[in-house]
Protein backbone atom coordinates (compact mmCIF):
# COMPACT_ATOMS: atom_id res chain seq x y z
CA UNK A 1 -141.09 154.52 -188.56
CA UNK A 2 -137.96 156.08 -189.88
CA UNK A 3 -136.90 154.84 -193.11
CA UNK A 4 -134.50 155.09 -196.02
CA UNK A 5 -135.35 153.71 -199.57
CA UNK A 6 -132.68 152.93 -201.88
CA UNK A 7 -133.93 152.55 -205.66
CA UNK A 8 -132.35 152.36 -208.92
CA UNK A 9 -132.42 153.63 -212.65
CA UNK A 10 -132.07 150.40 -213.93
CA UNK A 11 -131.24 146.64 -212.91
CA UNK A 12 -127.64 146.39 -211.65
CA UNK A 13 -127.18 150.13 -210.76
CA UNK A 14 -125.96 148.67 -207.54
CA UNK A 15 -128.95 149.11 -205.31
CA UNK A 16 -128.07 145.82 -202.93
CA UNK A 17 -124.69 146.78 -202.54
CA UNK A 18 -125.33 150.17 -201.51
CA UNK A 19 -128.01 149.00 -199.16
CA UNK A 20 -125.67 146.55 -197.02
CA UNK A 21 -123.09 149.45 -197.07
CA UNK A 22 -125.67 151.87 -195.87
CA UNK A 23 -126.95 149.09 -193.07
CA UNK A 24 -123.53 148.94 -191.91
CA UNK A 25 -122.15 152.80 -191.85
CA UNK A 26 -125.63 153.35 -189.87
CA UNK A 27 -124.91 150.45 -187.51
CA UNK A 28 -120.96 151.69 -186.64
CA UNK A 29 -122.69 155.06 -185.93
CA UNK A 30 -125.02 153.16 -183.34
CA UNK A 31 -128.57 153.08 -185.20
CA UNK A 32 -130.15 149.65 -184.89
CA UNK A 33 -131.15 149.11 -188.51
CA UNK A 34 -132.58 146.52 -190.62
CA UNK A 35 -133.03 146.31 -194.14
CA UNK A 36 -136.18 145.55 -196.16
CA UNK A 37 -136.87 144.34 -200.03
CA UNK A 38 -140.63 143.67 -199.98
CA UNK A 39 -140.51 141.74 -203.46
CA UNK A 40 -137.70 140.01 -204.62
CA UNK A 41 -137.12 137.89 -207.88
CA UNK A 42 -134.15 136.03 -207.51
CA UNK A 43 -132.54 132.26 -207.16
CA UNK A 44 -129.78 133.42 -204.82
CA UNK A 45 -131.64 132.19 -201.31
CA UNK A 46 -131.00 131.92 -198.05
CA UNK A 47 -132.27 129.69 -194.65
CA UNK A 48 -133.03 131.38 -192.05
CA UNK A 49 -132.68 130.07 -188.39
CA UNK A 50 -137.09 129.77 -188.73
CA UNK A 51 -136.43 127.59 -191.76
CA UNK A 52 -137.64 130.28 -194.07
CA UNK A 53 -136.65 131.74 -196.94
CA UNK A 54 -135.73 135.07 -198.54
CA UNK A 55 -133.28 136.36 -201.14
CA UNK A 56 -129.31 136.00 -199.94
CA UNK A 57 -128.76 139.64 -200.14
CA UNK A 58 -131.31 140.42 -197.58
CA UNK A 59 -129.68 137.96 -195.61
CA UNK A 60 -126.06 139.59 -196.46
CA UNK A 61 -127.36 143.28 -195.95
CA UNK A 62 -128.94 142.09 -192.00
CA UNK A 63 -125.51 140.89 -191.70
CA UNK A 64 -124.31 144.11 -192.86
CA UNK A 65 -126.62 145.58 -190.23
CA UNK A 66 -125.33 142.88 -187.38
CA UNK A 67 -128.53 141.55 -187.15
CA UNK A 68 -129.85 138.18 -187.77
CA UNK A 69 -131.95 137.65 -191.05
CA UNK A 70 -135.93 137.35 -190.63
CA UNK A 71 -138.18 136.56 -193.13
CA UNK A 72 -140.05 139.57 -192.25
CA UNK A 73 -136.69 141.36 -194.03
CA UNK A 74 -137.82 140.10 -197.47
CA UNK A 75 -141.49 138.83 -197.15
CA UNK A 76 -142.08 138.00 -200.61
CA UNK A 77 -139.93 136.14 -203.15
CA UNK A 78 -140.34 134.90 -206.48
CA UNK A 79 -137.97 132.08 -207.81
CA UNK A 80 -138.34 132.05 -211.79
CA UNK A 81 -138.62 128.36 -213.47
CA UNK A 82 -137.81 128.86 -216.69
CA UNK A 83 -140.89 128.57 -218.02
CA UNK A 84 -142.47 132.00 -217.48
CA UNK A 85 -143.61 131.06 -214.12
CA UNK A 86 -141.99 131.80 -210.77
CA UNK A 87 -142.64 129.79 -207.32
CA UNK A 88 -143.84 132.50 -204.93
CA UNK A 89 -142.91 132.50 -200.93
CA UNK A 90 -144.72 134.45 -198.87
CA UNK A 91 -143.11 135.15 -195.17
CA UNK A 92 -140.15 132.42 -196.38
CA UNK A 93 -142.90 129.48 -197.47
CA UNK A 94 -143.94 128.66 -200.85
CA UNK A 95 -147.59 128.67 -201.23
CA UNK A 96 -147.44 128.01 -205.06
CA UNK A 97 -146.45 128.90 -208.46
CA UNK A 98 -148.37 131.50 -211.32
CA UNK A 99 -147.41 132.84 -214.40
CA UNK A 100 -146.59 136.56 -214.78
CA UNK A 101 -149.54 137.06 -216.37
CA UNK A 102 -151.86 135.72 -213.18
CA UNK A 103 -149.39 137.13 -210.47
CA UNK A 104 -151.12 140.70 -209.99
CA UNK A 105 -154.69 138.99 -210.15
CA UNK A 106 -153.73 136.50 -207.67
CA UNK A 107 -151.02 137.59 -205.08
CA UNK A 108 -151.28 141.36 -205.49
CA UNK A 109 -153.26 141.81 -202.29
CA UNK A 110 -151.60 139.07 -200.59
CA UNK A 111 -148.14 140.43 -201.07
CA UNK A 112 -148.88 143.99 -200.44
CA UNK A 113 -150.78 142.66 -196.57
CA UNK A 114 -147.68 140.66 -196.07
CA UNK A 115 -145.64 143.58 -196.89
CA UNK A 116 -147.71 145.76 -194.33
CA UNK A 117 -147.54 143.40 -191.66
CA UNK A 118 -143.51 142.74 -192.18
CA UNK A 119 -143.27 146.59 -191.77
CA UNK A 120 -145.24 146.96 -188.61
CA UNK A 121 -142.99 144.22 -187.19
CA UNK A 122 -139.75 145.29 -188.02
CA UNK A 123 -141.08 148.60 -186.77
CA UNK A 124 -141.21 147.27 -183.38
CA UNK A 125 -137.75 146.18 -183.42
CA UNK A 126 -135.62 148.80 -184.74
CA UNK A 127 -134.73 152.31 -185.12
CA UNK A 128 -134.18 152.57 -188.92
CA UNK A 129 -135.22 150.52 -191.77
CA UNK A 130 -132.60 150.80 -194.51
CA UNK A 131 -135.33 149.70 -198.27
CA UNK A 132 -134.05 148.02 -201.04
CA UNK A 133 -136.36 149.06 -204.33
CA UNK A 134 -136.28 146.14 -207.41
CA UNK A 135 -135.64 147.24 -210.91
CA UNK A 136 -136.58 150.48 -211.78
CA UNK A 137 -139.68 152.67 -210.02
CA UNK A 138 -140.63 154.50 -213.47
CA UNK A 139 -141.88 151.19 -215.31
CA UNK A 140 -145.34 152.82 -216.23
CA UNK A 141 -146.19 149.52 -218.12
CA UNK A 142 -145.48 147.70 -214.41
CA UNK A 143 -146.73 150.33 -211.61
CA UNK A 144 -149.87 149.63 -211.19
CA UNK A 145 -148.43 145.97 -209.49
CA UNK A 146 -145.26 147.21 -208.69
CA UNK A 147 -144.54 146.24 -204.52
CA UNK A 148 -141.41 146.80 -204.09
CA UNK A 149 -140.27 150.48 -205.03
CA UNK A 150 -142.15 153.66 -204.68
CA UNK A 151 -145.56 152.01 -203.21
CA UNK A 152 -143.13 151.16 -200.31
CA UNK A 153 -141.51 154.66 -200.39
CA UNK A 154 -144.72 156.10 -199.98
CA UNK A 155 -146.00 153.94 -197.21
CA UNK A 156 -142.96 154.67 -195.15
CA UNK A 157 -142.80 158.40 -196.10
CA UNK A 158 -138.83 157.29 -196.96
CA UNK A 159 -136.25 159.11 -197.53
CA UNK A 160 -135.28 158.39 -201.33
CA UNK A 161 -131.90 157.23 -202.62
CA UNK A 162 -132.17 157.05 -206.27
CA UNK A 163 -128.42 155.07 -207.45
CA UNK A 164 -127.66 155.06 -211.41
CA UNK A 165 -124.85 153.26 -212.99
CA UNK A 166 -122.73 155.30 -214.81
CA UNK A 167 -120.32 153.18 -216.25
CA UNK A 168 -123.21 151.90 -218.58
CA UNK A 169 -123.30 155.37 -219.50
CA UNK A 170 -126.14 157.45 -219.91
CA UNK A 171 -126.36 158.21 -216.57
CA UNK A 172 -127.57 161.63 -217.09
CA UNK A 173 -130.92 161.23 -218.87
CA UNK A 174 -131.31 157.53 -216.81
CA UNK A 175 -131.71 160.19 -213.88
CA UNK A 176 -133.38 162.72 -215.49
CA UNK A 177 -136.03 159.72 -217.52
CA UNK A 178 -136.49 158.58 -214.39
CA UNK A 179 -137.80 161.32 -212.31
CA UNK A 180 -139.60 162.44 -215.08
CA UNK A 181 -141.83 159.45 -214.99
CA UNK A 182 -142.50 159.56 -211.51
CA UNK A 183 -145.59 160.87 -210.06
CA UNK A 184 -145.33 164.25 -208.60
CA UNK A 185 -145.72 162.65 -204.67
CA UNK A 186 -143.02 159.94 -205.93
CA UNK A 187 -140.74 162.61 -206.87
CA UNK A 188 -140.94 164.19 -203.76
CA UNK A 189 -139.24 161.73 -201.34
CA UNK A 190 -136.27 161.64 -204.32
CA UNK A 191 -133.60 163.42 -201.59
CA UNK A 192 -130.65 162.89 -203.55
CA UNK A 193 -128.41 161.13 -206.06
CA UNK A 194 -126.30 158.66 -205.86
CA UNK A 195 -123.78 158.04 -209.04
CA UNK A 196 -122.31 154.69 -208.71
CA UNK A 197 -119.75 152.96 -210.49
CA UNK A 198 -117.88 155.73 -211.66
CA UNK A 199 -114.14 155.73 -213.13
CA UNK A 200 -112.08 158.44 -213.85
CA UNK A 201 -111.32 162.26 -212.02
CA UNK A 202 -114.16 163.68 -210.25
CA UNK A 203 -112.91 167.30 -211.72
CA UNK A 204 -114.27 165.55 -214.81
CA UNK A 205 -117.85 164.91 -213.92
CA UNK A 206 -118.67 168.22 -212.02
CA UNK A 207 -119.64 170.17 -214.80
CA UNK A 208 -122.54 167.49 -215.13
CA UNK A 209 -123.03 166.99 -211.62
CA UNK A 210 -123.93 170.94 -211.25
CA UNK A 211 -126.09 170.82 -214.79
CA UNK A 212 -127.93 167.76 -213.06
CA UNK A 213 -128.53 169.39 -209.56
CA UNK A 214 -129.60 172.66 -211.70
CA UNK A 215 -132.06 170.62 -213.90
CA UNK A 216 -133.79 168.39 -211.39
CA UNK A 217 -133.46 170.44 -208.02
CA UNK A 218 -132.33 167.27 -206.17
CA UNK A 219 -128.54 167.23 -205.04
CA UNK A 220 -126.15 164.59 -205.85
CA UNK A 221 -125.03 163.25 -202.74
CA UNK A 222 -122.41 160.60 -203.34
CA UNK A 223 -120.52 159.79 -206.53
CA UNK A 224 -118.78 156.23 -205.86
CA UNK A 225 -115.88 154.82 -207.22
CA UNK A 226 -115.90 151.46 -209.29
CA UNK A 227 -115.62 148.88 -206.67
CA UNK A 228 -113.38 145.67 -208.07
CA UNK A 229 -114.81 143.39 -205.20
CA UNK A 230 -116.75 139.66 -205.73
CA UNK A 231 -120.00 140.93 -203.56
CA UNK A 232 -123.51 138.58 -203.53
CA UNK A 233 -124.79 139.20 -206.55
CA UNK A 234 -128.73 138.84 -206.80
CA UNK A 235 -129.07 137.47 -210.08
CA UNK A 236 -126.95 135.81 -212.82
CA UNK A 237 -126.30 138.63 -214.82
CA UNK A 238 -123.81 139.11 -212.26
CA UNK A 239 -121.67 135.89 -213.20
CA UNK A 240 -121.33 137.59 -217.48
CA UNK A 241 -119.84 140.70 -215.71
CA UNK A 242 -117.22 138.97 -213.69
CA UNK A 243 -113.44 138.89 -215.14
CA UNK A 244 -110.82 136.48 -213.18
CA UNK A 245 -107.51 138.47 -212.71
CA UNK A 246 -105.35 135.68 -211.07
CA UNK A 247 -103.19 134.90 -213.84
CA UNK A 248 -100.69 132.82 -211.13
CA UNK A 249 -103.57 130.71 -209.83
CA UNK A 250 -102.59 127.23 -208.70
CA UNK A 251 -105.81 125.48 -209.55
CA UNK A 252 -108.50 126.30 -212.41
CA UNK A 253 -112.27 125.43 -211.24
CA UNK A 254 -114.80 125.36 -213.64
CA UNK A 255 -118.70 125.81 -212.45
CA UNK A 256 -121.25 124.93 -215.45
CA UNK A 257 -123.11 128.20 -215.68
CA UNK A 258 -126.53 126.53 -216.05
CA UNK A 259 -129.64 128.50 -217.41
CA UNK A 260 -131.38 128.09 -213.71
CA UNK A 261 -128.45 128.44 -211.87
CA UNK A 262 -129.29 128.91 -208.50
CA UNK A 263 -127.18 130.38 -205.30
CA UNK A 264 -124.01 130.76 -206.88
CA UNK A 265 -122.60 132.77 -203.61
CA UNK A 266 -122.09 129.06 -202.76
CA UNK A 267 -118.57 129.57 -204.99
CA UNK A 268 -117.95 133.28 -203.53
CA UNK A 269 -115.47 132.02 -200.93
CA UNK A 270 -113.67 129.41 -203.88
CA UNK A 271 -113.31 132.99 -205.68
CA UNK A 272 -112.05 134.66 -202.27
CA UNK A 273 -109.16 132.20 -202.79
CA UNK A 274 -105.94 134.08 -203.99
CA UNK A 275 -105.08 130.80 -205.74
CA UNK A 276 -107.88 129.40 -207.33
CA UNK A 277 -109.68 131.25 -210.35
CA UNK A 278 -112.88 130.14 -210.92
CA UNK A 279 -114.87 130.50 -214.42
CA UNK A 280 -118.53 130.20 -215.13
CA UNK A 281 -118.37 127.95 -218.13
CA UNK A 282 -121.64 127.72 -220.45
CA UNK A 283 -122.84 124.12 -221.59
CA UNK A 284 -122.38 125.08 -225.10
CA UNK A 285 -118.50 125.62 -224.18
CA UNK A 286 -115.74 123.02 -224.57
CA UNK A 287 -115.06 121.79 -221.15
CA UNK A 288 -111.18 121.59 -221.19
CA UNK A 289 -109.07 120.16 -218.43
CA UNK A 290 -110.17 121.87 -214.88
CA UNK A 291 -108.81 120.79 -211.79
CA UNK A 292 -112.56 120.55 -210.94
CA UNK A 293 -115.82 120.68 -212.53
CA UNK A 294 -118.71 121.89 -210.38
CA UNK A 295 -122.55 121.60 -210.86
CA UNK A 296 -124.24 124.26 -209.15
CA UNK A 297 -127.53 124.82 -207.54
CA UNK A 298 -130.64 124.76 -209.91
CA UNK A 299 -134.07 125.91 -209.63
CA UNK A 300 -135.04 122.99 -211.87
CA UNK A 301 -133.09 120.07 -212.26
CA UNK A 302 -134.39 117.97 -214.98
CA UNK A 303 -134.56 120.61 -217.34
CA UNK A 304 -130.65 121.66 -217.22
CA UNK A 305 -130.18 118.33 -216.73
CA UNK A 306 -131.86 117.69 -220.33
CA UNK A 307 -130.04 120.67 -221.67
CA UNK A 308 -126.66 119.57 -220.47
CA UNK A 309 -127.38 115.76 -222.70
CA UNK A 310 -128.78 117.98 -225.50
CA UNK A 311 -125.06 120.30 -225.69
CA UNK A 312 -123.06 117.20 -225.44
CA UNK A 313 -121.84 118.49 -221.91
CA UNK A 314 -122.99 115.65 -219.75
CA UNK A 315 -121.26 113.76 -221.85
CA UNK A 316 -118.20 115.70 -221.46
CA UNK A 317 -118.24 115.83 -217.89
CA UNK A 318 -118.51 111.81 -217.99
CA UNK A 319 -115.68 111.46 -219.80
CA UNK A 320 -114.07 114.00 -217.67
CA UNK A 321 -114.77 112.06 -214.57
CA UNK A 322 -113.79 108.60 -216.03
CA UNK A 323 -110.40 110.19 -216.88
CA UNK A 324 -110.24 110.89 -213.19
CA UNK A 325 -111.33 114.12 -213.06
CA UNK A 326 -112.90 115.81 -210.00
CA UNK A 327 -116.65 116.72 -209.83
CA UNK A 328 -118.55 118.16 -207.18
CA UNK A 329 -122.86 118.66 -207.66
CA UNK A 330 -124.15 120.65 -205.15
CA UNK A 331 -128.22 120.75 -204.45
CA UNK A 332 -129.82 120.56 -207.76
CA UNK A 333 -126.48 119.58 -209.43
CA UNK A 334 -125.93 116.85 -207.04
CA UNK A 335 -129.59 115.54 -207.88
CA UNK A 336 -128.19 115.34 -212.07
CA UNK A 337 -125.30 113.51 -211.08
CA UNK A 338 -127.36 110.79 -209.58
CA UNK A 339 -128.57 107.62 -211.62
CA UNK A 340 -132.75 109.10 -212.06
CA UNK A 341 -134.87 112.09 -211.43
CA UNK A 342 -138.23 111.65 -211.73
CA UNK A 343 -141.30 114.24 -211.14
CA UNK A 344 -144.56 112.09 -211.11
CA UNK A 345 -146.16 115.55 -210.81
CA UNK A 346 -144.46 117.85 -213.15
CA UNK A 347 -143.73 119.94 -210.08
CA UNK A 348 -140.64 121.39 -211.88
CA UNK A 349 -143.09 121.78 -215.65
CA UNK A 350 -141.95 118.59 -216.96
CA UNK A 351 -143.64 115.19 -216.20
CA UNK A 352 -141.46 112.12 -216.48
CA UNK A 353 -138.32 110.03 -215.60
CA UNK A 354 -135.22 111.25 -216.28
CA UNK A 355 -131.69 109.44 -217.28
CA UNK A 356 -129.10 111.53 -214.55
CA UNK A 357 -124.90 111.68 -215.65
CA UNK A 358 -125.37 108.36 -213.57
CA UNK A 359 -121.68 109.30 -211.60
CA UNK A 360 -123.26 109.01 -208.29
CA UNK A 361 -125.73 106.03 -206.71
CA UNK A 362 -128.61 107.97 -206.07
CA UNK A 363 -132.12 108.12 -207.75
CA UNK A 364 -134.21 111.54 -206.78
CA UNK A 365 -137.79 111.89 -206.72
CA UNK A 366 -139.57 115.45 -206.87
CA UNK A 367 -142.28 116.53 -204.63
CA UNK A 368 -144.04 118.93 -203.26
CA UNK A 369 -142.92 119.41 -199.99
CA UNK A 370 -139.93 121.30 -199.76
CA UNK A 371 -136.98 121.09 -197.30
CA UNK A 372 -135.38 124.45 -196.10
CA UNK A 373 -133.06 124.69 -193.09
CA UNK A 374 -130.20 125.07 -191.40
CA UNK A 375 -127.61 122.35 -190.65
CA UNK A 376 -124.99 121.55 -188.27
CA UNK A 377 -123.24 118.28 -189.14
CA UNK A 378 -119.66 116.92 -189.29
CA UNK A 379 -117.36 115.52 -191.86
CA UNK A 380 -116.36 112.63 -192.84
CA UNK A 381 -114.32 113.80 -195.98
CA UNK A 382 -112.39 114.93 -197.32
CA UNK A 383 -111.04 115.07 -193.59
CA UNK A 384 -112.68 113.57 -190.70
CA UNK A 385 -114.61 115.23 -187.43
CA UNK A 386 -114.61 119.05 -189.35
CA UNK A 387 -118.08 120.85 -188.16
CA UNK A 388 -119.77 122.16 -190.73
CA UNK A 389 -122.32 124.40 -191.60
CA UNK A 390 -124.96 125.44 -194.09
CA UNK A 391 -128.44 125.08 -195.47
CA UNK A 392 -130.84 123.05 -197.17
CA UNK A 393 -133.38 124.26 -200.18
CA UNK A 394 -134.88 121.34 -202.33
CA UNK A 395 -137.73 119.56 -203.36
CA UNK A 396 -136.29 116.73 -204.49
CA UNK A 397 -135.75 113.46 -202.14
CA UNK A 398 -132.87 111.70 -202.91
CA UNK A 399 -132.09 107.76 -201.91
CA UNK A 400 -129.32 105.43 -202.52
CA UNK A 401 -129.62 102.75 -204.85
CA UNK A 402 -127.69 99.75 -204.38
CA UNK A 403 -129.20 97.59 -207.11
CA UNK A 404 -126.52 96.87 -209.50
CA UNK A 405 -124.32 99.40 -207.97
CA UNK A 406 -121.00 98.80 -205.39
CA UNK A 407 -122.80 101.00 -203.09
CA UNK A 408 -119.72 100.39 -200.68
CA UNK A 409 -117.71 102.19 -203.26
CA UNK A 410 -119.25 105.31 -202.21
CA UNK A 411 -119.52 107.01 -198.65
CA UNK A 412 -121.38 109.41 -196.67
CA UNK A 413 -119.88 112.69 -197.03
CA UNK A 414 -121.19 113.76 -193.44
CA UNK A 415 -122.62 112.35 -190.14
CA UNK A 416 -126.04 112.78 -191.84
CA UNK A 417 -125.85 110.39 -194.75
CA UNK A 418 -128.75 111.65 -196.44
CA UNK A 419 -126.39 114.83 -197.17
CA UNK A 420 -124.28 113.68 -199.50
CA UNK A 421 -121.78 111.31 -201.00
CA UNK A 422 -118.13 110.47 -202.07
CA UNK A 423 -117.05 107.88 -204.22
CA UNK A 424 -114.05 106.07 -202.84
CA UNK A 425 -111.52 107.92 -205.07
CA UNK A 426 -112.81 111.16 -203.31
CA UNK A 427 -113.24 112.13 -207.22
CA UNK A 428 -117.22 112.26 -207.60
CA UNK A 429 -119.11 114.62 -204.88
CA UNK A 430 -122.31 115.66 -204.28
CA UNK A 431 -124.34 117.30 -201.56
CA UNK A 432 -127.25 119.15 -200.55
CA UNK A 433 -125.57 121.17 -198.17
CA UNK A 434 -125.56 124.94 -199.62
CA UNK A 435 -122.58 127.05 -197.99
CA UNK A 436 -120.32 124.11 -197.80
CA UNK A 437 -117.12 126.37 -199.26
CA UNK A 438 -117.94 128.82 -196.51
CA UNK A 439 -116.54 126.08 -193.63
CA UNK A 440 -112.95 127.20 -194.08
CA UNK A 441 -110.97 124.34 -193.08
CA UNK A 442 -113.12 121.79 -195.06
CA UNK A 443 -112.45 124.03 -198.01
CA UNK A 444 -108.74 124.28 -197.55
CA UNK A 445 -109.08 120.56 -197.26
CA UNK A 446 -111.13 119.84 -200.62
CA UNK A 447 -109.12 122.35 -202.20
CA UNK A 448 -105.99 120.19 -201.02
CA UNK A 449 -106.68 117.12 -202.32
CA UNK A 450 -106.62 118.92 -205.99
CA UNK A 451 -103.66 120.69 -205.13
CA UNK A 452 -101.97 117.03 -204.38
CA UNK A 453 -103.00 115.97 -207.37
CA UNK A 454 -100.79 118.50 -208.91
CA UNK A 455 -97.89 117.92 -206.62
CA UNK A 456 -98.81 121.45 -205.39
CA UNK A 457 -97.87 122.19 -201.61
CA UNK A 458 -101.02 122.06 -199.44
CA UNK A 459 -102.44 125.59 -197.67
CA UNK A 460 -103.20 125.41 -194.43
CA UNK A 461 -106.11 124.33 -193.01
CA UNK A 462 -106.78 126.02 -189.91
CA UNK A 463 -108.44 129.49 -191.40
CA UNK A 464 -111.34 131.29 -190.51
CA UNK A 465 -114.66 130.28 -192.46
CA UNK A 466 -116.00 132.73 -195.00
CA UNK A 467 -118.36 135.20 -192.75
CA UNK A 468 -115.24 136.82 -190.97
CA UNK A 469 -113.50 137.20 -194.44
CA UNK A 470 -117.19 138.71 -195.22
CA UNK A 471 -116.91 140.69 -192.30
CA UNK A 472 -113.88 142.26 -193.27
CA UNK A 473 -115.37 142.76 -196.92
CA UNK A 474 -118.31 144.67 -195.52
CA UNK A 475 -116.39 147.09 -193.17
CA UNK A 476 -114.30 147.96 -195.84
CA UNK A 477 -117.12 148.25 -198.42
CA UNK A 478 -118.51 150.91 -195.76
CA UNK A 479 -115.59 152.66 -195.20
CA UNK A 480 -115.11 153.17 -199.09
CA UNK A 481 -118.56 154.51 -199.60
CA UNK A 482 -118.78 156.49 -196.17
CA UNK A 483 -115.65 158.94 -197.78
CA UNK A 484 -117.92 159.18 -201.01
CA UNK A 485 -121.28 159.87 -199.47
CA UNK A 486 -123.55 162.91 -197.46
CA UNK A 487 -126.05 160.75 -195.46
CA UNK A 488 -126.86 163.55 -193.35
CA UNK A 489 -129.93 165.17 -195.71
CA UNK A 490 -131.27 161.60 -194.99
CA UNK A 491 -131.29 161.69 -191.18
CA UNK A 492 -131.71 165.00 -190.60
């Protein structure tokens, strides 16, 4: 089938970014197109409608495409623990979790079928298949196991992108290194250039853009600008790159940047929000005086959990919400603000029961099932009979303990109860509910009740939810780069 691969120089050259841009210029012009990552490591997930799993950007960059996301669209992906293991899902279901040492022995041949067979599906379905590549292709230490970039290439006889960052500078030899480590057949789908995240007059860079074209015999076929856009990152290297410019913001939100942070696009539409400016705060910071404190997703929960008592942050944030502060735990951060979490089996790596920030009246057990789908449900809070949306990824099961506890001092956050609470104060939250800022009104609404708190005006509530804004963000990323790059050597 017809194919374009997009791969990078490094991490972060903007590979995933280009891809959804590329999925959408191609789908304007009338291709049906899907894209395709056959490895991913990342914690950013997403639910699809068949209660699988694969990395949010695939999901973003099918979106992108104006398709809806299949788990044949990323068929492998590796969630890192912490512990130099990953959980690996195959076809969106975890079948288990290996070392990095043991992955190539065990799932090599595994992955690489599942790849093949994701291929020949898609393959009946659309015209174009638009390949995201991981990392970098010339890792001679990794290519012997390497699924995702050239091996891929190769397979599909792609069309080659290869995208380097220049603002890291070095851009130059990152190219030239790059292709010089490739194997002869490798090099040969290389069809052009791309040179992303570039500042500055274009007169500038031609002189090295010729000397490049010259040296390599492969033509430079886009230079794009430095986007300043908040776009779904993959990984958390993402969150140390991104710099707040709302200097006028109403309300400050602080989200504890844990070290297993998982999808943190769940606070992209907070940061879409002219007047809130939100900052990734590390446990080891001081926790100052947000308007809220939010506990994000984690891969695993008892070990930020332990690392939060061990920097003196838990106890911050229980001090902060005894002062009447505002704190929202979503997934795995809704989990540490319970009373317990326990793992009988040390699913997560650590055996044991665990002491939570004990703010909400829940006690969480880990197993080994785990619960992924989509939800419809409706509010109860902050404003009654809102639909919302979103998804579910956890492994923990969480009840309500009323022993000792005013249980009746808390409430159901949603017509499912077993989605999360409120305390009666509406100043302790927690959910499972990933996506729960991308319901528009309900976010307007939460975000409300903080700005009445500061005797701040409240914004109105009846806006779109997140995926038009998105919408809008992805036409205009394809505009942008559709001025800045020649697809035609691709197609042709």
């Amino acid at each position: 089938m017809k194919a374009i691969m997009v791969v990078g120089t490094t991490s972060h050259a903007g590979k995933s970014l280009l891809t959804a841009a590329i999925c959408r210029i191609l789908s304007r012009r009338g291709w049906r197109v899907a894209p395709f990552k056959g490895q991913n490591m990342a914690l950013n997930a997403y639910v699809t409608a068949s209660g699988g799993e694969i990395g949010y950007a695939q999901a973003v960059q099918a979106w992108a495409a104006g398709v809806v996301p299949w788990v044949e669209m990323n068929p492998i992906l590796l969630k890192p623990q912490g512990d130099m293991t990953s959980q690996v899902i195959i076809k969106g279901k975890a079948i288990g979790k290996v070392s990095a040492a043991d992955y190539y022995e065990q799932y090599f041949e595994l992955g690489w079928r599942s790849i093949e067979e994701s291929l020949q599906h898609l393959s009946t379905e659309f015209d174009l298949l638009i390949c995201e590549g991981a990392g970098s292709p010339a890792e001679i230490n990794l290519k012997h196991r390497d699924l995702t970039n050239m091996r891929v290439a190769k397979h599909l006889n792609a069309s080659t992108l290869l995208v380097v960052d220049i603002d890291r500078g070095g851009a130059f030899a990152h190219v030239v290194g790059t292709l010089e480590l490739l194997e002869p057949e490798e090099r040969a789908l290389i069809r052009g250039v791309v040179i992303n995240k570039f500042r500055g007059q274009r007169s500038l860079l031609e002189p090295g853009i010729k000397w490049l074209e010259e040296r390599t015999g492969i033509p430079v076929l886009g230079v794009i600008p430095y986007l300043e856009t908040i776009f779904p990152a993959e990984d958390s290297l993402d969150l140390f790159e991104r710099k707040s410019h709302k200097s006028s913001a109403d309300l400050h939100i602080s989200v504890i940047r844990l070290p297993r942070i998982s999808n943190f696009t769940d606070f992209d539409p907070l940061e879409s929000e002219s007047t809130v400016m939100v900052k990734y705060l590390s446990p080891k910071q001081e926790l100052g005086h947000p308007d809220a404190v939010i506990l994000p997703g984690t891969k695993t929960s008892i070990a930020d959990l332990l690392l939060l008592q061990r920097t003196g942050m838990a106890e911050a944030i229980q001090n902060y919400a005894a002062a009447g502060g505002t704190v929202l735990g979503i997934c795995g951060g809704f989990q540490i603000l319970g009373q317990m979490i326990a793992d009988p089996e040390g699913i997560e790596g650590q055996a044991g029961r665990f002491q939570g920030l004990g703010l909400l009246p829940i006690k969480t057990v880990i197993t080994g099932q785990k619960i992924a789908r989509q939800r419809q449900v409706t509010s109860n809070h902050p404003q009654m009979g809102l639909p919302v949306t979103g998804f579910e990824i956890h492994q923990g099961r969480s009840r309500i303990e009323t022993q000792g506890i005013d249980s009746q001092s808390y409430y159901p956050l949603f017509d499912d109860p077993n989605l999360g609470l409120v305390d009666s104060c509406q100043s302790v939250w927690g959910t499972y509910l990933h996506g729960i800022f991308d319901n528009g009104p309900w976010r307007r609404a939460w975000l409300n009740r903080l700005r009445q708190q500061r005797g701040l005006k409240s914004l109105p509530t009846g806006v779109a939810n997140y995926r038009d804004q998105r919408e809008n963000l992805l036409d205009s990323l394809a505009t942008e780069i559709e001025q800045h790059l020649d697809l035609t050597p691709l197609l042709s």
